[in-house]
Structure formats: C-alpha cells, structure tokens
PDB file of N, CA and C in Angstrom:
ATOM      1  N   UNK A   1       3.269  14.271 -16.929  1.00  0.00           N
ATOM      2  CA  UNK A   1       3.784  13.289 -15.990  1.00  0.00           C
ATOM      3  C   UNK A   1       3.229  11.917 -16.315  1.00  0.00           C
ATOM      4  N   UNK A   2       4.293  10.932 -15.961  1.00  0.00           N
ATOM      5  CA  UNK A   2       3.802   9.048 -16.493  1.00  0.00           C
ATOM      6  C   UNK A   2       3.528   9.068 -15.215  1.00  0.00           C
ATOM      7  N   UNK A   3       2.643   7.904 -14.977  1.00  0.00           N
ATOM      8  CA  UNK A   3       2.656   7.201 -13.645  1.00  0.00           C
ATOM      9  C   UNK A   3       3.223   6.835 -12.359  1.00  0.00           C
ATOM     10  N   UNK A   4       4.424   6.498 -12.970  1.00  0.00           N
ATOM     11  CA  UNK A   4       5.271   6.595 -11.813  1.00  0.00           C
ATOM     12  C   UNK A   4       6.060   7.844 -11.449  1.00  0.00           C
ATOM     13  N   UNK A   5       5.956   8.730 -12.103  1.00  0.00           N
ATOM     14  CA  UNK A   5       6.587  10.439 -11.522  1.00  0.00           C
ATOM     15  C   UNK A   5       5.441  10.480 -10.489  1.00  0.00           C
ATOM     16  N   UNK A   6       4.360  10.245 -10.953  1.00  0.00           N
ATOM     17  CA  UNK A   6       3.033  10.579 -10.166  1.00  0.00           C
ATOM     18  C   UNK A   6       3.310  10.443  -8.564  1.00  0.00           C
ATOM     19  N   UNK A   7       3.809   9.007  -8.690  1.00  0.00           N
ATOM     20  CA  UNK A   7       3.988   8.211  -7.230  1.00  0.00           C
ATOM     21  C   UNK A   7       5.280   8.623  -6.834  1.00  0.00           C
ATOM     22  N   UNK A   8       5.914   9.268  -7.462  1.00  0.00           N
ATOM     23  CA  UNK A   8       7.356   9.952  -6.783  1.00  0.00           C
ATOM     24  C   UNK A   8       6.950  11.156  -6.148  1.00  0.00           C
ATOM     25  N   UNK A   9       5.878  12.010  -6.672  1.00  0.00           N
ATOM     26  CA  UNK A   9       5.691  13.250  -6.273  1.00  0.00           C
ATOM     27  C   UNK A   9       4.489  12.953  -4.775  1.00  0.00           C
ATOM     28  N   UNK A  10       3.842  12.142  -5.179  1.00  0.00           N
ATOM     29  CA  UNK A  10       2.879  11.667  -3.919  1.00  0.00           C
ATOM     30  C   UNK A  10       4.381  11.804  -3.150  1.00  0.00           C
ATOM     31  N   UNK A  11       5.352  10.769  -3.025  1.00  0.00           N
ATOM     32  CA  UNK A  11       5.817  10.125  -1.597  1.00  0.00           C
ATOM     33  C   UNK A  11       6.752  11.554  -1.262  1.00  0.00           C
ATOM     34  N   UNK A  12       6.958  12.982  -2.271  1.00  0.00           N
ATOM     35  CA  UNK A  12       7.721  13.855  -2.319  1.00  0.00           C
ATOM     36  C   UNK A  12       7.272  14.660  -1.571  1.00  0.00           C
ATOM     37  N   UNK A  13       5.691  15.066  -1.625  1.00  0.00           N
ATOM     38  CA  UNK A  13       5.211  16.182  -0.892  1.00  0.00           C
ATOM     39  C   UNK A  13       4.781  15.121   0.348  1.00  0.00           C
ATOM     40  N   UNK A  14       4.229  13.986   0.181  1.00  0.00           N
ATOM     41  CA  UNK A  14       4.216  13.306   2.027  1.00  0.00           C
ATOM     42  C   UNK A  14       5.333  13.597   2.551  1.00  0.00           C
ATOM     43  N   UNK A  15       6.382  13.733   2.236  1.00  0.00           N
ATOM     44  CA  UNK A  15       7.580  13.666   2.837  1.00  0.00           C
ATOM     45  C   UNK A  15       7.665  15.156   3.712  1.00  0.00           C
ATOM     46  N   UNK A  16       7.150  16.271   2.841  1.00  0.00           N
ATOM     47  CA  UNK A  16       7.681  17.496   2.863  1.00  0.00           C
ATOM     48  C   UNK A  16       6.271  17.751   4.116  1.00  0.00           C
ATOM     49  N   UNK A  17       4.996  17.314   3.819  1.00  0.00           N
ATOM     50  CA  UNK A  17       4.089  17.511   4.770  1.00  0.00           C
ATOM     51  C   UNK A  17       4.523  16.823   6.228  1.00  0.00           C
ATOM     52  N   UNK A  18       5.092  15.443   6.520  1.00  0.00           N
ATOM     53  CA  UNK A  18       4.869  14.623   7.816  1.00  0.00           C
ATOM     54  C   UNK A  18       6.117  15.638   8.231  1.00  0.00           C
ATOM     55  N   UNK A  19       7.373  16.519   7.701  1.00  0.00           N
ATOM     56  CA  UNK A  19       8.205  17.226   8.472  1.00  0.00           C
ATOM     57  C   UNK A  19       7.430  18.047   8.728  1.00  0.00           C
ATOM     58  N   UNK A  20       6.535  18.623   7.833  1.00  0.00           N
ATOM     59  CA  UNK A  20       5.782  19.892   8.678  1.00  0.00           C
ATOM     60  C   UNK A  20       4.938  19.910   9.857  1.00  0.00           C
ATOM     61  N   UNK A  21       4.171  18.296   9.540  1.00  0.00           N
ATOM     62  CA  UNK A  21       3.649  18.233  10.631  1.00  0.00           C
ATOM     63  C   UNK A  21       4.099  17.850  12.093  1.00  0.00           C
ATOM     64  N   UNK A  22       5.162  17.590  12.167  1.00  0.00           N
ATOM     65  CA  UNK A  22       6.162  17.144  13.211  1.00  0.00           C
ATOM     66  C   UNK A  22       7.180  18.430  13.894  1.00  0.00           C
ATOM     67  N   UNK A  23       6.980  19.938  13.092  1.00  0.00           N
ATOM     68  CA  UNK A  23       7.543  20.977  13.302  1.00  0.00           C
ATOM     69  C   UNK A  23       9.552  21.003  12.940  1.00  0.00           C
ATOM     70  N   UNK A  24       9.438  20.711  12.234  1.00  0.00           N
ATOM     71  CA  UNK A  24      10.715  20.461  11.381  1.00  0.00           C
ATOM     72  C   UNK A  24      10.840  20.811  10.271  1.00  0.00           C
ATOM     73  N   UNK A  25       9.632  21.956   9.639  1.00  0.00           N
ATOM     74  CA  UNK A  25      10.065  23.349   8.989  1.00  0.00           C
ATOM     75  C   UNK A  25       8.857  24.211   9.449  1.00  0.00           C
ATOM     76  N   UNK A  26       8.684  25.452   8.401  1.00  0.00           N
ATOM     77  CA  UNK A  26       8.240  26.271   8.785  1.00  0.00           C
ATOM     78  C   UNK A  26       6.581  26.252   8.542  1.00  0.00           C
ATOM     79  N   UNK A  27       6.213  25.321   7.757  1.00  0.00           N
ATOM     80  CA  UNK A  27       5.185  25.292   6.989  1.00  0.00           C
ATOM     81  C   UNK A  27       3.827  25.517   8.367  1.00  0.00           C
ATOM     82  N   UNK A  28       2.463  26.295   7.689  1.00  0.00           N
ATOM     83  CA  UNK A  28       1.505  26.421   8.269  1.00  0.00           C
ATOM     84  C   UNK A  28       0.498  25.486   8.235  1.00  0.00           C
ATOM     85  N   UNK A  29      -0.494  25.146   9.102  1.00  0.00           N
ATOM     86  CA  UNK A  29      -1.394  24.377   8.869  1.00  0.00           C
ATOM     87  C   UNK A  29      -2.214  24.100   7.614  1.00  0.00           C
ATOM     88  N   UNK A  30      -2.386  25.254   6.641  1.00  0.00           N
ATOM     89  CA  UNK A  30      -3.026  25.130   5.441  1.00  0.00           C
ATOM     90  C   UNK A  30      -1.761  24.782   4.137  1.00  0.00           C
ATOM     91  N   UNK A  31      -0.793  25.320   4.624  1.00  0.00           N
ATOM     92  CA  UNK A  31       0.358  24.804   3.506  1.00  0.00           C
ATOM     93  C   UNK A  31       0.362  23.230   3.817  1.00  0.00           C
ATOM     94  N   UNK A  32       0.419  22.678   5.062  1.00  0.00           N
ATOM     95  CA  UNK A  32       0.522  20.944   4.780  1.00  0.00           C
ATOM     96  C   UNK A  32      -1.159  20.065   4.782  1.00  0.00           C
ATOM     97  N   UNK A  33      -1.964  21.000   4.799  1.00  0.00           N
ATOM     98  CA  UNK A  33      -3.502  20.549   3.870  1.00  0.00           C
ATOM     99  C   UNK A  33      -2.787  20.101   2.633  1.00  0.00           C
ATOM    100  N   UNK A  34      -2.136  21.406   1.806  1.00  0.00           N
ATOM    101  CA  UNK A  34      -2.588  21.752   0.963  1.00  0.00           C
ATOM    102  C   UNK A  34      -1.753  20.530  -0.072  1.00  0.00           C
ATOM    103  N   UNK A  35      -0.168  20.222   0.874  1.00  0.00           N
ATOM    104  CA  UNK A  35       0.543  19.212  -0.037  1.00  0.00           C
ATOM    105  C   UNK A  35      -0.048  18.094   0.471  1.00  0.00           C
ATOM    106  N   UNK A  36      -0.728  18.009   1.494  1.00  0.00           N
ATOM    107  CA  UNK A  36      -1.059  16.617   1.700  1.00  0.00           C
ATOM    108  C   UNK A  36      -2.531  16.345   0.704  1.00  0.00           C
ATOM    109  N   UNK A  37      -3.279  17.320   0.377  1.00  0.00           N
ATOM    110  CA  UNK A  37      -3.928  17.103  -1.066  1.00  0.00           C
ATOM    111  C   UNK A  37      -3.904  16.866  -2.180  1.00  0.00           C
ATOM    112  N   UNK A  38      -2.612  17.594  -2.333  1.00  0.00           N
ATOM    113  CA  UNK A  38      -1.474  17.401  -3.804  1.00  0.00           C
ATOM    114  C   UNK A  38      -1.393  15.887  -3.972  1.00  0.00           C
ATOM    115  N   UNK A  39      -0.172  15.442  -2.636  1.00  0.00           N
ATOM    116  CA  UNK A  39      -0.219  14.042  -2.715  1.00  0.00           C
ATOM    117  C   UNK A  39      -0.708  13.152  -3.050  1.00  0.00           C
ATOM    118  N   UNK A  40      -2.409  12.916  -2.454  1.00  0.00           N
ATOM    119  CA  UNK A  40      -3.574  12.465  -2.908  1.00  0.00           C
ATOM    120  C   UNK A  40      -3.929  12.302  -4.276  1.00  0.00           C
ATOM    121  N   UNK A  41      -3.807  13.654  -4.688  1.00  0.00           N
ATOM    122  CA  UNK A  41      -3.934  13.222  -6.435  1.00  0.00           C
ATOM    123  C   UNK A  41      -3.190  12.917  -6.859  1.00  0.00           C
ATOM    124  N   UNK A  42      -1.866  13.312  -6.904  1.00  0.00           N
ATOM    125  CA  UNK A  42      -0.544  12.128  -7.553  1.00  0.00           C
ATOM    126  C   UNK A  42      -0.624  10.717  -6.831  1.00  0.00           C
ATOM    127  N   UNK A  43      -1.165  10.721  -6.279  1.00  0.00           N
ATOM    128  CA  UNK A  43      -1.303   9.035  -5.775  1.00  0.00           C
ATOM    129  C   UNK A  43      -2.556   8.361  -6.972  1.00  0.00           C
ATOM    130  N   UNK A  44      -3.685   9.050  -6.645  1.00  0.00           N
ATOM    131  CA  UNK A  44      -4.779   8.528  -7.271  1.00  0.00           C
ATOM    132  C   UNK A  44      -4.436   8.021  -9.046  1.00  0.00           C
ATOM    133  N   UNK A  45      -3.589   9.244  -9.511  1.00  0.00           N
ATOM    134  CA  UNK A  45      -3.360   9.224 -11.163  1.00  0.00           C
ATOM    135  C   UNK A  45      -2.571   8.312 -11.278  1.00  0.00           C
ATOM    136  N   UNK A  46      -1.489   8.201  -9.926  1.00  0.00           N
ATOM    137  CA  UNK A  46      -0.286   6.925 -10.032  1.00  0.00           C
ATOM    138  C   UNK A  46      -1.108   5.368  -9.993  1.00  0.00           C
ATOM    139  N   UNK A  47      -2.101   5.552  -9.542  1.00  0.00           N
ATOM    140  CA  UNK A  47      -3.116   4.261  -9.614  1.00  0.00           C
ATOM    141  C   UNK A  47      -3.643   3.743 -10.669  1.00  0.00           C
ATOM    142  N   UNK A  48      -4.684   5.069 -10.778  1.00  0.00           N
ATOM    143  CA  UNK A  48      -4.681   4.785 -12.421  1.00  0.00           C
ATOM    144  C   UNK A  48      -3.747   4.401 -13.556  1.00  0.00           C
ATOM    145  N   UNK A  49      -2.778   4.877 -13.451  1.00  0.00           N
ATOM    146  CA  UNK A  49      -1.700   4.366 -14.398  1.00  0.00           C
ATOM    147  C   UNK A  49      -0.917   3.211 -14.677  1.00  0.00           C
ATOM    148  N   UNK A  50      -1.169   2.657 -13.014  1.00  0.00           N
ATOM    149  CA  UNK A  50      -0.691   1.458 -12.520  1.00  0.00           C
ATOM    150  C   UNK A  50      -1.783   0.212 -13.048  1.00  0.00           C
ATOM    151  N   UNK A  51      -3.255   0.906 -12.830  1.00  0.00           N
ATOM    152  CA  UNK A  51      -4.467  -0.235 -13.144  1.00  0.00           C
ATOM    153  C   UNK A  51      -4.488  -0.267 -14.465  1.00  0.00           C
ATOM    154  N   UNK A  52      -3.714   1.006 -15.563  1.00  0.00           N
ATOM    155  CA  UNK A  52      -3.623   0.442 -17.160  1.00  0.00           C
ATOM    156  C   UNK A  52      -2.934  -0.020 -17.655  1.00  0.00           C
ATOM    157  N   UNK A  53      -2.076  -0.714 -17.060  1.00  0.00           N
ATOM    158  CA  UNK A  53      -0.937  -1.755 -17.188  1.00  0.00           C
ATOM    159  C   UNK A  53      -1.465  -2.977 -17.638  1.00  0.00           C
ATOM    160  N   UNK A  54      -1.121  -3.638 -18.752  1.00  0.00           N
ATOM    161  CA  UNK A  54      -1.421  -5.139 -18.727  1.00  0.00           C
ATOM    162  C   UNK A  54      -1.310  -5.820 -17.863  1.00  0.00           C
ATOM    163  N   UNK A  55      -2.057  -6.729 -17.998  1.00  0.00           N
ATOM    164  CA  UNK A  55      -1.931  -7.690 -16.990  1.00  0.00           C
ATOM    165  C   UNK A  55      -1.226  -9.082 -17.067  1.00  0.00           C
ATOM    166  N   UNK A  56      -1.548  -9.538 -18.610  1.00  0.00           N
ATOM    167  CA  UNK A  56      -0.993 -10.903 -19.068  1.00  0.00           C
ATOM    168  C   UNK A  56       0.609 -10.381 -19.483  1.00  0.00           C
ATOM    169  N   UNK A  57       1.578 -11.030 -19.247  1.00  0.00           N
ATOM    170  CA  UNK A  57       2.745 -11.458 -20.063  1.00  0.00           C
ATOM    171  C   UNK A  57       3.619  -9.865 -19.388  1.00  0.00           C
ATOM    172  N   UNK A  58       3.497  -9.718 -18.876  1.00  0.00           N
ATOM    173  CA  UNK A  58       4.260  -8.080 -18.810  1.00  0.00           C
ATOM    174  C   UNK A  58       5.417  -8.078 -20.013  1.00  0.00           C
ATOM    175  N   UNK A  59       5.923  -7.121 -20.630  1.00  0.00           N
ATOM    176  CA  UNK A  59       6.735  -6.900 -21.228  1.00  0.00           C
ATOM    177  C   UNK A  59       7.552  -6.067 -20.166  1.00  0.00           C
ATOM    178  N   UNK A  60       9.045  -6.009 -19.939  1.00  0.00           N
ATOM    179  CA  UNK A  60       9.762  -4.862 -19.587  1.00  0.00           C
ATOM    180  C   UNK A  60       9.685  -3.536 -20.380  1.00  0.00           C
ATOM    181  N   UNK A  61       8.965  -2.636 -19.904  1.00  0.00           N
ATOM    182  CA  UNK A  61       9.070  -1.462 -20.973  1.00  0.00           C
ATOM    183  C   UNK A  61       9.263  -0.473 -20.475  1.00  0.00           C
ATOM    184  N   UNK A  62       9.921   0.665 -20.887  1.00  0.00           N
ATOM    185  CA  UNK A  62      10.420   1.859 -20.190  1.00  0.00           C
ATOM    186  C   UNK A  62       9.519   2.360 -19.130  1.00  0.00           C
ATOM    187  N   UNK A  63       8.386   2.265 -19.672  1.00  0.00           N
ATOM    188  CA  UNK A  63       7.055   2.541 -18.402  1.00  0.00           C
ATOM    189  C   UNK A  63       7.441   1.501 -17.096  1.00  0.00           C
ATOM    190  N   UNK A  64       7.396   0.370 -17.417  1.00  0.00           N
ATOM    191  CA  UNK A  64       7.258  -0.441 -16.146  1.00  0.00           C
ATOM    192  C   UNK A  64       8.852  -0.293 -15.518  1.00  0.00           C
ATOM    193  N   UNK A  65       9.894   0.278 -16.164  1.00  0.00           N
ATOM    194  CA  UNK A  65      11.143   0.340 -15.606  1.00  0.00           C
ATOM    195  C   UNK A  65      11.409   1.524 -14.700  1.00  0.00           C
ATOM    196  N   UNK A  66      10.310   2.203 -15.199  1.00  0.00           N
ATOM    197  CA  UNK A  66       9.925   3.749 -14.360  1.00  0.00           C
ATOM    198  C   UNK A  66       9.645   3.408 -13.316  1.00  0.00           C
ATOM    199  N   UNK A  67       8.230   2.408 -13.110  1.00  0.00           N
ATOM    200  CA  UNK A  67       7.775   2.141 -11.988  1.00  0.00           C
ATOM    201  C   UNK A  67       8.506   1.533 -10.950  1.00  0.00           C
ATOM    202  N   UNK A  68       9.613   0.471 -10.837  1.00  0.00           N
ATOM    203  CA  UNK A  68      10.410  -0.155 -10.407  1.00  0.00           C
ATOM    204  C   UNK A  68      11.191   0.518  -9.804  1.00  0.00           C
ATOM    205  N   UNK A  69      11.778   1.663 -10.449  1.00  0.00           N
ATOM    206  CA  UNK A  69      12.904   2.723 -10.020  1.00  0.00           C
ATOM    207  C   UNK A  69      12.322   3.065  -9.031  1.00  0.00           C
ATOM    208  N   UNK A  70      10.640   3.977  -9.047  1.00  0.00           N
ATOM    209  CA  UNK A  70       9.996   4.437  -7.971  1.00  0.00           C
ATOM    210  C   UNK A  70       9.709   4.112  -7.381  1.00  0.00           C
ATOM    211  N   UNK A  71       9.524   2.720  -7.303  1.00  0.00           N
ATOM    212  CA  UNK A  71       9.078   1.762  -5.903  1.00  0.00           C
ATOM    213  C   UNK A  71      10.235   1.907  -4.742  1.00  0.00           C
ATOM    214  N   UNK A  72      10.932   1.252  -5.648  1.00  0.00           N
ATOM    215  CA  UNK A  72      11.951   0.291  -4.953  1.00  0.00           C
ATOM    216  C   UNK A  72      13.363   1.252  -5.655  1.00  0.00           C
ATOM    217  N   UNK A  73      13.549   1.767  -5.790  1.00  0.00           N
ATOM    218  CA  UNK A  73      14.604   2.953  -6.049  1.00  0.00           C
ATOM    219  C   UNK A  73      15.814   1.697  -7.230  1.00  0.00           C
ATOM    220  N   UNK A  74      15.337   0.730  -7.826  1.00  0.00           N
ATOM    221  CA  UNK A  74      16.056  -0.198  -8.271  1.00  0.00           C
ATOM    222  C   UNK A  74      15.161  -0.444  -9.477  1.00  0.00           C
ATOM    223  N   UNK A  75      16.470  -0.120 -10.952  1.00  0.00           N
ATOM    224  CA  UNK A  75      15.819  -1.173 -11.893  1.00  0.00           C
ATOM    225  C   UNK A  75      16.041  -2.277 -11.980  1.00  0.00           C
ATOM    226  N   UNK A  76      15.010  -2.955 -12.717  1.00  0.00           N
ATOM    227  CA  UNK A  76      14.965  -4.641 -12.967  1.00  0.00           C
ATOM    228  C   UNK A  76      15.942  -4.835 -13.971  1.00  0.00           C
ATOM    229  N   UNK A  77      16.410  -6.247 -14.138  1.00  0.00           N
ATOM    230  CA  UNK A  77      17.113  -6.468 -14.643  1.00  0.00           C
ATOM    231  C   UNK A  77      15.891  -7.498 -15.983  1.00  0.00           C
ATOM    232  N   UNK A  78      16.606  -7.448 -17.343  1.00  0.00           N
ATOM    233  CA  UNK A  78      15.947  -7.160 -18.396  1.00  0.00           C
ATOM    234  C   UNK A  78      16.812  -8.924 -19.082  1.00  0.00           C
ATOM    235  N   UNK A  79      15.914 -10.092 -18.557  1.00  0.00           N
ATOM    236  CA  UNK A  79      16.380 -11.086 -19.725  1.00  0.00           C
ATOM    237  C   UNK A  79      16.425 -10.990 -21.411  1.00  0.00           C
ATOM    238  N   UNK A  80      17.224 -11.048 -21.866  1.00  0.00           N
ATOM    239  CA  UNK A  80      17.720 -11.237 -23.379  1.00  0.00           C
ATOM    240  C   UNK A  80      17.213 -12.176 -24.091  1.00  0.00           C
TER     241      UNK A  80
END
C-alpha cells in the first residue's frame, strides 16, 4: 500500500466502526476496537508518507495525484 490507500483505508474502517458504534450493523464491541485500531495505523503510515513528500517545488506525480483523489475525491489538474 502507497500512502494515500493508507488514508483511504483509515477513513474506510472509521466509517465501518462509527456505524457500529451507532448500532447500524451487527458488529461487537471488540470488532469496532479492533477497526478502530486498524484505522489508526493506516492513518499513522498515511502520515508518514505524507511527511516524505518534498517540500520545495512539488512536482505533480502519480503519488501526489493519489493523494488528491483521497482527500478530496478529485484529481488536480496538471499544467503543460
């Protein structure tokens, strides 16, 4: 997994935990521990991945077009 899958799967299992915790599936108290732990680390690695990003000059690069998609469900548009 790149970085930004990371942060897709974080906001995937939050998603799947805050229904559980709201009783809007079936899940048990240790099953939404357990994705809400998951989450946590796909968040943390999505950080990391995010903090090894350059900093000067960004280039558009398939990596950072990843990230964009996952933010903001939108790619950037790419000057010529």
């Amino acid at each position: 997994m790149n970085g930004h899958e990371h942060y897709a799967e974080a906001e995937r299992l939050l998603a799947i935990a805050e229904r559980g915790s709201t009783g809007m599936t079936d899940l048990t108290t240790d099953e939404i521990s357990r994705m809400t732990a998951g989450a946590q680390v796909h968040a943390i690695l999505a950080l990391a991945a995010a903090t090894a990003l350059p900093t000067q000059r960004m280039l558009i690069t398939d990596s950072l077009q990843g990230w964009f998609k996952a933010v903001e469900g939108v790619e950037p548009e790419v000057d010529d």
